[in-house]
PDB file of N, CA and C in Angstrom:
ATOM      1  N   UNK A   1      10.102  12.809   5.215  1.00  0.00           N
ATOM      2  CA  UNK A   1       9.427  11.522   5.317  1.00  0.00           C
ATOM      3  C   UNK A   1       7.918  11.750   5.404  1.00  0.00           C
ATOM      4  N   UNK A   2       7.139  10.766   4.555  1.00  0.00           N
ATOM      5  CA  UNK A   2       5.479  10.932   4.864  1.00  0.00           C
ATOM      6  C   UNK A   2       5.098   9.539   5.273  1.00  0.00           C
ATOM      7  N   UNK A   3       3.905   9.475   5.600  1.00  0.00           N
ATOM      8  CA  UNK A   3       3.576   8.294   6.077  1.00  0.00           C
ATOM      9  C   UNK A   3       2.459   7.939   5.385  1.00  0.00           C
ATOM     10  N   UNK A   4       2.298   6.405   5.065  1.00  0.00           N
ATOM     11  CA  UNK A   4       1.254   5.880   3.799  1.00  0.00           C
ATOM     12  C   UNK A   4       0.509   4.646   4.499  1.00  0.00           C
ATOM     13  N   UNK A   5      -0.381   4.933   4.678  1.00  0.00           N
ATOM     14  CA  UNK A   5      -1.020   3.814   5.835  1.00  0.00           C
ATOM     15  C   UNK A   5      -2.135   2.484   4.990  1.00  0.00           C
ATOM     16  N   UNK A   6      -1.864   1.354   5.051  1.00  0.00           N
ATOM     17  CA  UNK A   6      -2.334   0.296   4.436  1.00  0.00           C
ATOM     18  C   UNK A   6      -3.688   0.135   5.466  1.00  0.00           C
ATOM     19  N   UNK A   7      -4.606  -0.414   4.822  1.00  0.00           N
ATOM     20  CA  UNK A   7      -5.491  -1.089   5.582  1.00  0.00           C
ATOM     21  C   UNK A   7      -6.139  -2.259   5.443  1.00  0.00           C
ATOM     22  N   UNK A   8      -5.733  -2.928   6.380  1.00  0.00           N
ATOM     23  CA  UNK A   8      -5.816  -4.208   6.342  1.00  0.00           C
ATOM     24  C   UNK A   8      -6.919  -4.913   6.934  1.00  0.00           C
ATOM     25  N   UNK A   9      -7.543  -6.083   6.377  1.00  0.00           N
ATOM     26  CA  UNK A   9      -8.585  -6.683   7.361  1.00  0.00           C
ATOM     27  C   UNK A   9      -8.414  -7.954   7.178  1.00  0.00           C
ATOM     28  N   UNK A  10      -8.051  -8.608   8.505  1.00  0.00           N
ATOM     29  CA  UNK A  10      -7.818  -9.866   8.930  1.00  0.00           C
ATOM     30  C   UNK A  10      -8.935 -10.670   8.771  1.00  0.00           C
ATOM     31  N   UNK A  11      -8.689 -11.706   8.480  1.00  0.00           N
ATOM     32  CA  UNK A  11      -9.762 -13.115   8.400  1.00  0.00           C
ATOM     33  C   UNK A  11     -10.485 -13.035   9.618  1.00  0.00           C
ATOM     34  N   UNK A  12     -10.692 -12.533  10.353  1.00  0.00           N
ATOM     35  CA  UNK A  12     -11.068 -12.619  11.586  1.00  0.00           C
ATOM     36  C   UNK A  12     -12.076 -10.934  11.913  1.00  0.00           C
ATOM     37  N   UNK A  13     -12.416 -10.411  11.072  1.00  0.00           N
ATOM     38  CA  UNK A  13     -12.791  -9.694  10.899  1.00  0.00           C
ATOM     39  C   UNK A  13     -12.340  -8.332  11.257  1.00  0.00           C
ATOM     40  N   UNK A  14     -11.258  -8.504  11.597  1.00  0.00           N
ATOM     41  CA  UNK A  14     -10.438  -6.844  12.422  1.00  0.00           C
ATOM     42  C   UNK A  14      -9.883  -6.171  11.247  1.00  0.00           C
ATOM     43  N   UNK A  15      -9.934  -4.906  11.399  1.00  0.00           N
ATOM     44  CA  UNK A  15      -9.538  -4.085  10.432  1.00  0.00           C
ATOM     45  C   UNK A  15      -8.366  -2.920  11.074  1.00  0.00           C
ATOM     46  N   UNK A  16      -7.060  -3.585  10.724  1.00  0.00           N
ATOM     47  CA  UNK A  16      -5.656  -2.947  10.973  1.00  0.00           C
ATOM     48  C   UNK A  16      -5.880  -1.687   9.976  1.00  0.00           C
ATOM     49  N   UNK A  17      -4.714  -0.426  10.240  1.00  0.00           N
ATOM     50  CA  UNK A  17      -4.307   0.320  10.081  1.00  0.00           C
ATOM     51  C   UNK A  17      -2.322   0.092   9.911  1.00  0.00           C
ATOM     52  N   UNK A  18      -2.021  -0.301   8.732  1.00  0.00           N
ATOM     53  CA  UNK A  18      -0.529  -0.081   9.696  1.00  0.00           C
ATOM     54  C   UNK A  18       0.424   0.892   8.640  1.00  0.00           C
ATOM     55  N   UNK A  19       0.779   1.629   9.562  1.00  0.00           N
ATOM     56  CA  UNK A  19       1.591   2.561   8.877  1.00  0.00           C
ATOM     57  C   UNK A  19       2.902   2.508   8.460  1.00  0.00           C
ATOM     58  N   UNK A  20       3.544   3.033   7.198  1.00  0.00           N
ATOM     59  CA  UNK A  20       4.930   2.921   6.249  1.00  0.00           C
ATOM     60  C   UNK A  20       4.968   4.152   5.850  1.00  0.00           C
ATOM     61  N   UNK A  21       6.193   4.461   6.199  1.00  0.00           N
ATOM     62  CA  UNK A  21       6.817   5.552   6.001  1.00  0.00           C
ATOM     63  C   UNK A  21       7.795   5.679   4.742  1.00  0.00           C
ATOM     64  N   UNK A  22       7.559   6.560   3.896  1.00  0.00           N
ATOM     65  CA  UNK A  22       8.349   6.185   2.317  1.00  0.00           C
ATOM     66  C   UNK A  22       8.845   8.070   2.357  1.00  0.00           C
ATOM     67  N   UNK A  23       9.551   8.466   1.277  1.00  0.00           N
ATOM     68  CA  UNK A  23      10.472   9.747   1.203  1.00  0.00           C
ATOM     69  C   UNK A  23       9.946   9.842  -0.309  1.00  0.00           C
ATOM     70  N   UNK A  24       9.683  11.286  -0.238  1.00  0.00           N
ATOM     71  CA  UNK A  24       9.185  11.761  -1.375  1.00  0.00           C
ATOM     72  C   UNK A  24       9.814  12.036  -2.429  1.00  0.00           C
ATOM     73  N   UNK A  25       9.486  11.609  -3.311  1.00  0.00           N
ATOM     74  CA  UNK A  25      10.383  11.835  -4.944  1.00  0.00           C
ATOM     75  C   UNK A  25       9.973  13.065  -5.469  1.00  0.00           C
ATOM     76  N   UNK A  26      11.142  13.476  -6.253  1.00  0.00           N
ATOM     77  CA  UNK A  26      11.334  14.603  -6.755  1.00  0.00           C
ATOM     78  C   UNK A  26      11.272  14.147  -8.863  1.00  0.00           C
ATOM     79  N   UNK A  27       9.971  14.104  -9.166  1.00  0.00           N
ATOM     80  CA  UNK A  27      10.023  13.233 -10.437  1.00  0.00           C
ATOM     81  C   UNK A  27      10.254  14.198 -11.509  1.00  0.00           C
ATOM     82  N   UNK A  28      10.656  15.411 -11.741  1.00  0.00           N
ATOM     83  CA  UNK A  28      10.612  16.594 -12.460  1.00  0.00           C
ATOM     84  C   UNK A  28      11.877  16.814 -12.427  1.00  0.00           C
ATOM     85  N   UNK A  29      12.909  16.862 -11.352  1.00  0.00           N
ATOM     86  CA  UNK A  29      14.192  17.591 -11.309  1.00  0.00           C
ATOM     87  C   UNK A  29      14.389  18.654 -10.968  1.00  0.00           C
ATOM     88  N   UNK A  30      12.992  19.116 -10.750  1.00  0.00           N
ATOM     89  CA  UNK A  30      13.101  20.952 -10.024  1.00  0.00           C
ATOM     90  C   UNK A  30      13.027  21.465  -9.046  1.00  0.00           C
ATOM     91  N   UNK A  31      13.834  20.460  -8.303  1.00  0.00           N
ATOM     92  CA  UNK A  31      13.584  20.493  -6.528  1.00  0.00           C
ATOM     93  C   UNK A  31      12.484  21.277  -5.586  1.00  0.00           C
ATOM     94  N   UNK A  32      11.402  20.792  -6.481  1.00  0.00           N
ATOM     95  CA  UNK A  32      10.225  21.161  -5.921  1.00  0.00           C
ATOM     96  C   UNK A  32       9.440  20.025  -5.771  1.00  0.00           C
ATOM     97  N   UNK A  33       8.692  19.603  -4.393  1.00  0.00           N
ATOM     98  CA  UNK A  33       7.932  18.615  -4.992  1.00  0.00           C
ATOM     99  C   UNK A  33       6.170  18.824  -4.657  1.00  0.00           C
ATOM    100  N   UNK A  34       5.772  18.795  -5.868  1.00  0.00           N
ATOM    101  CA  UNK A  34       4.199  19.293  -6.588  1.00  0.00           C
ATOM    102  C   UNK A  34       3.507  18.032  -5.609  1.00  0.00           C
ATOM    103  N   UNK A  35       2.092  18.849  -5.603  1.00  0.00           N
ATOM    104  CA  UNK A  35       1.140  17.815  -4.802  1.00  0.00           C
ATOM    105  C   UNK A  35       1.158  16.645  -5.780  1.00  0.00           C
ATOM    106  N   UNK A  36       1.289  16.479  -7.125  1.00  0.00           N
ATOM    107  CA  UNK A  36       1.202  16.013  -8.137  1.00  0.00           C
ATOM    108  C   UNK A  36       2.042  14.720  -7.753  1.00  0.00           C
ATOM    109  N   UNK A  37       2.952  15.199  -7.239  1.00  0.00           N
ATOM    110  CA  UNK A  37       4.574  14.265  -6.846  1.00  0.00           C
ATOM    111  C   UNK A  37       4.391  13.583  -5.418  1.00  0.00           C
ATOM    112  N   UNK A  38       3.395  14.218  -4.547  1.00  0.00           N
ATOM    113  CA  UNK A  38       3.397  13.925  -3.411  1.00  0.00           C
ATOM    114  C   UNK A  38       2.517  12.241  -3.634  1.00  0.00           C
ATOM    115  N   UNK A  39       1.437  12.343  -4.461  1.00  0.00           N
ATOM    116  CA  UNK A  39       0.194  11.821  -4.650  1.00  0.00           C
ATOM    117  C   UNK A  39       0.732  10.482  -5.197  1.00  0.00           C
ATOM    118  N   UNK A  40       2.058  10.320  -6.197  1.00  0.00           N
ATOM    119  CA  UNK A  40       2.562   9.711  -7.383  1.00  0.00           C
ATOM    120  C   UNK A  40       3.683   8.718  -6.410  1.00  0.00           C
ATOM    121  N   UNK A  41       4.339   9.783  -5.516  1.00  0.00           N
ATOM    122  CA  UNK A  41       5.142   9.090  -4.485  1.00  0.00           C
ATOM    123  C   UNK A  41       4.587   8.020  -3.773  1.00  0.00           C
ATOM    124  N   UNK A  42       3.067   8.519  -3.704  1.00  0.00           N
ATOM    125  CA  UNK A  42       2.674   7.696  -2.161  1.00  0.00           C
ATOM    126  C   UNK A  42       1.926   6.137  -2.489  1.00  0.00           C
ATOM    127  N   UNK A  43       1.835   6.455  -4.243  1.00  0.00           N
ATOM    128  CA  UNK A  43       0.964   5.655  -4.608  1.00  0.00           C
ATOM    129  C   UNK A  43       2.506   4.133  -5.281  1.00  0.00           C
ATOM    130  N   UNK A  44       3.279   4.895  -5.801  1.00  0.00           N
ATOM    131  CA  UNK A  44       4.359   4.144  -5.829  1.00  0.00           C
ATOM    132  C   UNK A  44       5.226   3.264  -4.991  1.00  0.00           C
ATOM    133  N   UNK A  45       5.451   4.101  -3.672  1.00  0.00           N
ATOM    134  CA  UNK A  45       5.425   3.275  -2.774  1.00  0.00           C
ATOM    135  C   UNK A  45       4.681   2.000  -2.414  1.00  0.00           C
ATOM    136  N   UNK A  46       3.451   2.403  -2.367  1.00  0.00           N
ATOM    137  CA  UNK A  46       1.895   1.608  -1.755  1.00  0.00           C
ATOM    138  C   UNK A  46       2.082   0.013  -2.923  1.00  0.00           C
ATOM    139  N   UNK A  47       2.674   0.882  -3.952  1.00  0.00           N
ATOM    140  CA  UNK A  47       2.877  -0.921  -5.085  1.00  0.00           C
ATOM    141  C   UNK A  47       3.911  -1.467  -4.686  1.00  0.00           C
ATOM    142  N   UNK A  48       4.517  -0.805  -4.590  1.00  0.00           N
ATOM    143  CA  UNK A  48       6.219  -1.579  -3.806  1.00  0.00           C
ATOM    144  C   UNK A  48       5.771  -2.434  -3.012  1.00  0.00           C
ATOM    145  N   UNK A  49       5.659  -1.674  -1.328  1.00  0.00           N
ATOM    146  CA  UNK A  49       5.391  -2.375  -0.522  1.00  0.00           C
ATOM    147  C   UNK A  49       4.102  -3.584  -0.415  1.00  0.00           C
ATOM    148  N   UNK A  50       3.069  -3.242  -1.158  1.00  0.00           N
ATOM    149  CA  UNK A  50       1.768  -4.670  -1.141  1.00  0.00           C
ATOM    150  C   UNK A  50       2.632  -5.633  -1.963  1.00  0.00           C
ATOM    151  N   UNK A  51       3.769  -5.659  -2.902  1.00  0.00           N
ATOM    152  CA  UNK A  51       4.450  -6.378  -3.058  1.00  0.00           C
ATOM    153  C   UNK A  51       5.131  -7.532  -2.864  1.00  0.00           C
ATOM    154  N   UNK A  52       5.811  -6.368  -1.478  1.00  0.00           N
ATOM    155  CA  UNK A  52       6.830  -7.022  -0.755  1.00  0.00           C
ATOM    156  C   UNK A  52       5.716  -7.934   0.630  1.00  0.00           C
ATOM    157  N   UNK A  53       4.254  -7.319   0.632  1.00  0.00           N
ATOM    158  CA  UNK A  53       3.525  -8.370   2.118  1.00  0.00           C
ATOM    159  C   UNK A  53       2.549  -8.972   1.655  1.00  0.00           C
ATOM    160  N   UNK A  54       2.609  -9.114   0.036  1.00  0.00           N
ATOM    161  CA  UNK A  54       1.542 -10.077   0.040  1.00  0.00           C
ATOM    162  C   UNK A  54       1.231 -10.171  -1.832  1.00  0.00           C
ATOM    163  N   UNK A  55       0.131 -10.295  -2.450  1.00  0.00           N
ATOM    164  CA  UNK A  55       0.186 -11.506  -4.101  1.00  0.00           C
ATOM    165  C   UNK A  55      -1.482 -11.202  -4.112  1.00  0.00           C
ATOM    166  N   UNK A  56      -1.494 -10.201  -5.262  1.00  0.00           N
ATOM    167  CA  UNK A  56      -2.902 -10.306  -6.056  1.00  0.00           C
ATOM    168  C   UNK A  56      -2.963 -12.061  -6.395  1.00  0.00           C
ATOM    169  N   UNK A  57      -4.734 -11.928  -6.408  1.00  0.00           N
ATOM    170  CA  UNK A  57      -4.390 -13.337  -6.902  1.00  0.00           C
ATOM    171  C   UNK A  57      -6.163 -13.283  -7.174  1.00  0.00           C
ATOM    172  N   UNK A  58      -6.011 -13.586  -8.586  1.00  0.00           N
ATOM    173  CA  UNK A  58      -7.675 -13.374  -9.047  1.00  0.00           C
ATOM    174  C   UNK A  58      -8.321 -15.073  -8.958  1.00  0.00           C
ATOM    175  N   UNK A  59      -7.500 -15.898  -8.802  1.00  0.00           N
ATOM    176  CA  UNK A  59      -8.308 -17.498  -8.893  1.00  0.00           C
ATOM    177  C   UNK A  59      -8.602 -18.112  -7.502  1.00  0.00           C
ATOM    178  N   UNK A  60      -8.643 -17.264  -6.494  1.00  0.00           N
ATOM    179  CA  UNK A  60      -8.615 -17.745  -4.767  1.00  0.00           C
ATOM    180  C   UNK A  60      -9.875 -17.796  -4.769  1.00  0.00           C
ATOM    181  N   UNK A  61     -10.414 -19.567  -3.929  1.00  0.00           N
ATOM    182  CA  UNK A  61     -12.120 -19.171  -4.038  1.00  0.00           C
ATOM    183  C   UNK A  61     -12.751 -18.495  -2.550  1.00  0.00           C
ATOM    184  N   UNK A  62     -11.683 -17.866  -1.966  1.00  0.00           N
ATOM    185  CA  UNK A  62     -12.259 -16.797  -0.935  1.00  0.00           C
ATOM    186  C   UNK A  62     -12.350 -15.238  -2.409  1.00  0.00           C
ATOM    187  N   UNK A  63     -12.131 -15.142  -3.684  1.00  0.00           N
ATOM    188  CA  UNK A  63     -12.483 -14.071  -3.810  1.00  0.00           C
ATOM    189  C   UNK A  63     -11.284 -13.326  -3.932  1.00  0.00           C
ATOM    190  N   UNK A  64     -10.989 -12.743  -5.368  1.00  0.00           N
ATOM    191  CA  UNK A  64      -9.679 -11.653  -6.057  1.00  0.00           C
ATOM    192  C   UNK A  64      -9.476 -10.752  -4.760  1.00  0.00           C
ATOM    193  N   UNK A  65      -8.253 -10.333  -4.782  1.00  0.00           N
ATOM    194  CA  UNK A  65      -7.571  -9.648  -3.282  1.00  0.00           C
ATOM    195  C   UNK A  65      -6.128  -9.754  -3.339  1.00  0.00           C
ATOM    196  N   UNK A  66      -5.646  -8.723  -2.492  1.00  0.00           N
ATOM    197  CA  UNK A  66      -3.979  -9.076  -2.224  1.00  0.00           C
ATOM    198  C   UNK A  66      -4.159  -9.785  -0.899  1.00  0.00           C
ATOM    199  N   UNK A  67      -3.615 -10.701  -0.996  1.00  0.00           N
ATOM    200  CA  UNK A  67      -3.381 -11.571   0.117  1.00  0.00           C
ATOM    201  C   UNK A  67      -2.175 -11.636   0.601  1.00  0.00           C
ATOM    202  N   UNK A  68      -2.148 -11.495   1.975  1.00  0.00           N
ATOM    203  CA  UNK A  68      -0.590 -11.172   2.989  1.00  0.00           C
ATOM    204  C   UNK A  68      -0.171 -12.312   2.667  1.00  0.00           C
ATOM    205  N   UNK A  69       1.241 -12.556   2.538  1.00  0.00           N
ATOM    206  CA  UNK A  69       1.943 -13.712   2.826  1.00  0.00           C
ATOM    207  C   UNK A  69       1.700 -14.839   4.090  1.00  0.00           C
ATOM    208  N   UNK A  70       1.787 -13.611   4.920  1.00  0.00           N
ATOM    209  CA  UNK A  70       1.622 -14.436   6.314  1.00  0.00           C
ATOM    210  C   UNK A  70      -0.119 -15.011   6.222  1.00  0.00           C
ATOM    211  N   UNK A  71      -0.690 -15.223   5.442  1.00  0.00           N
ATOM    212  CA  UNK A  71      -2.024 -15.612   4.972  1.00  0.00           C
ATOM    213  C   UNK A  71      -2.871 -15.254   6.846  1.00  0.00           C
ATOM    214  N   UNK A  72      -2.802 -13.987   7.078  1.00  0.00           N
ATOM    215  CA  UNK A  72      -3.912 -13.225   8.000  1.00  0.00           C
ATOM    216  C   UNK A  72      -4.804 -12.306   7.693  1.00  0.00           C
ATOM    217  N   UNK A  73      -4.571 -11.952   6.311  1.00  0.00           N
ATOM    218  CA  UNK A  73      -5.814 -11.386   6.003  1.00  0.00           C
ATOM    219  C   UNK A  73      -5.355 -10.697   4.379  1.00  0.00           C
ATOM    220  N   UNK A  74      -6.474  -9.341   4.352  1.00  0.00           N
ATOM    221  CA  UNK A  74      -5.967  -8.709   2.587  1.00  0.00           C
ATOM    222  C   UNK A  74      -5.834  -7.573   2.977  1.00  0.00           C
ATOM    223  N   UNK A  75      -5.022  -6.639   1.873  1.00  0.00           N
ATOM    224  CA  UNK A  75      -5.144  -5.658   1.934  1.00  0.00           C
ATOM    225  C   UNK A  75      -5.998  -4.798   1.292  1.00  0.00           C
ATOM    226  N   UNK A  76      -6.689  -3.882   2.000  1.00  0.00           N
ATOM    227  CA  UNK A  76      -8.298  -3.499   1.177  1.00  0.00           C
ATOM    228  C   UNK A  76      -7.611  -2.180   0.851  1.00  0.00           C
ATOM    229  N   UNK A  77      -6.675  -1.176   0.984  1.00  0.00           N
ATOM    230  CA  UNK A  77      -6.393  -0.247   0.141  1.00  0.00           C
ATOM    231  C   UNK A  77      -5.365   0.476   0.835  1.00  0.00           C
ATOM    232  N   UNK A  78      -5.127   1.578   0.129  1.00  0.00           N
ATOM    233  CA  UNK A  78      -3.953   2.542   1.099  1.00  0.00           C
ATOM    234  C   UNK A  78      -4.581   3.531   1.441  1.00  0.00           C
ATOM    235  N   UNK A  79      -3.580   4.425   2.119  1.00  0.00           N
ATOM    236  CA  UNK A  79      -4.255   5.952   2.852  1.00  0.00           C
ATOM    237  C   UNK A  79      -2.812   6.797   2.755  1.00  0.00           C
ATOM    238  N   UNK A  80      -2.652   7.870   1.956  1.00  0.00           N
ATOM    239  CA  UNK A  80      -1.677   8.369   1.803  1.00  0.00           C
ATOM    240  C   UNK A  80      -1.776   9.901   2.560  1.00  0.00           C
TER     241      UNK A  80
END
């Protein structure tokens, strides 16, 4: 298991950290997994999950962003 940390900043000006834990893929078949794979994993995940908490959205007149569902803030990037 690795851990892929979002960072978030609330309308309110606070800037979360929150961490997701995703399992590394093996994208080759050679039961090895390359920094290459580590990097590809973490970034795959990171689309999944901004997915599943929140909606690019380029016509918002606060300004293009993924915006959380729970409308508390965006997500400004990952940390793998």
């Amino acid at each position: 298991m690795r851990t892929m940390v979002f960072i978030i900043l609330l309308f309110n000006g606070t800037v979360e950290f929150r961490p997701y834990e995703y399992e590394l893929k093996d994208y080759d078949g050679d039961n090895i997994i390359s920094n290459e794979e580590i990097v590809i994993s973490c970034g795959d995940f990171a689309e999944k999950k901004a997915l599943e908490l929140g909606k690019h959205d380029w016509d918002n007149p606060l300004g293009q962003s993924w915006y959380l569902f729970d409308n508390t803030g965006t997500i400004q990037g990952h940390i793998c």
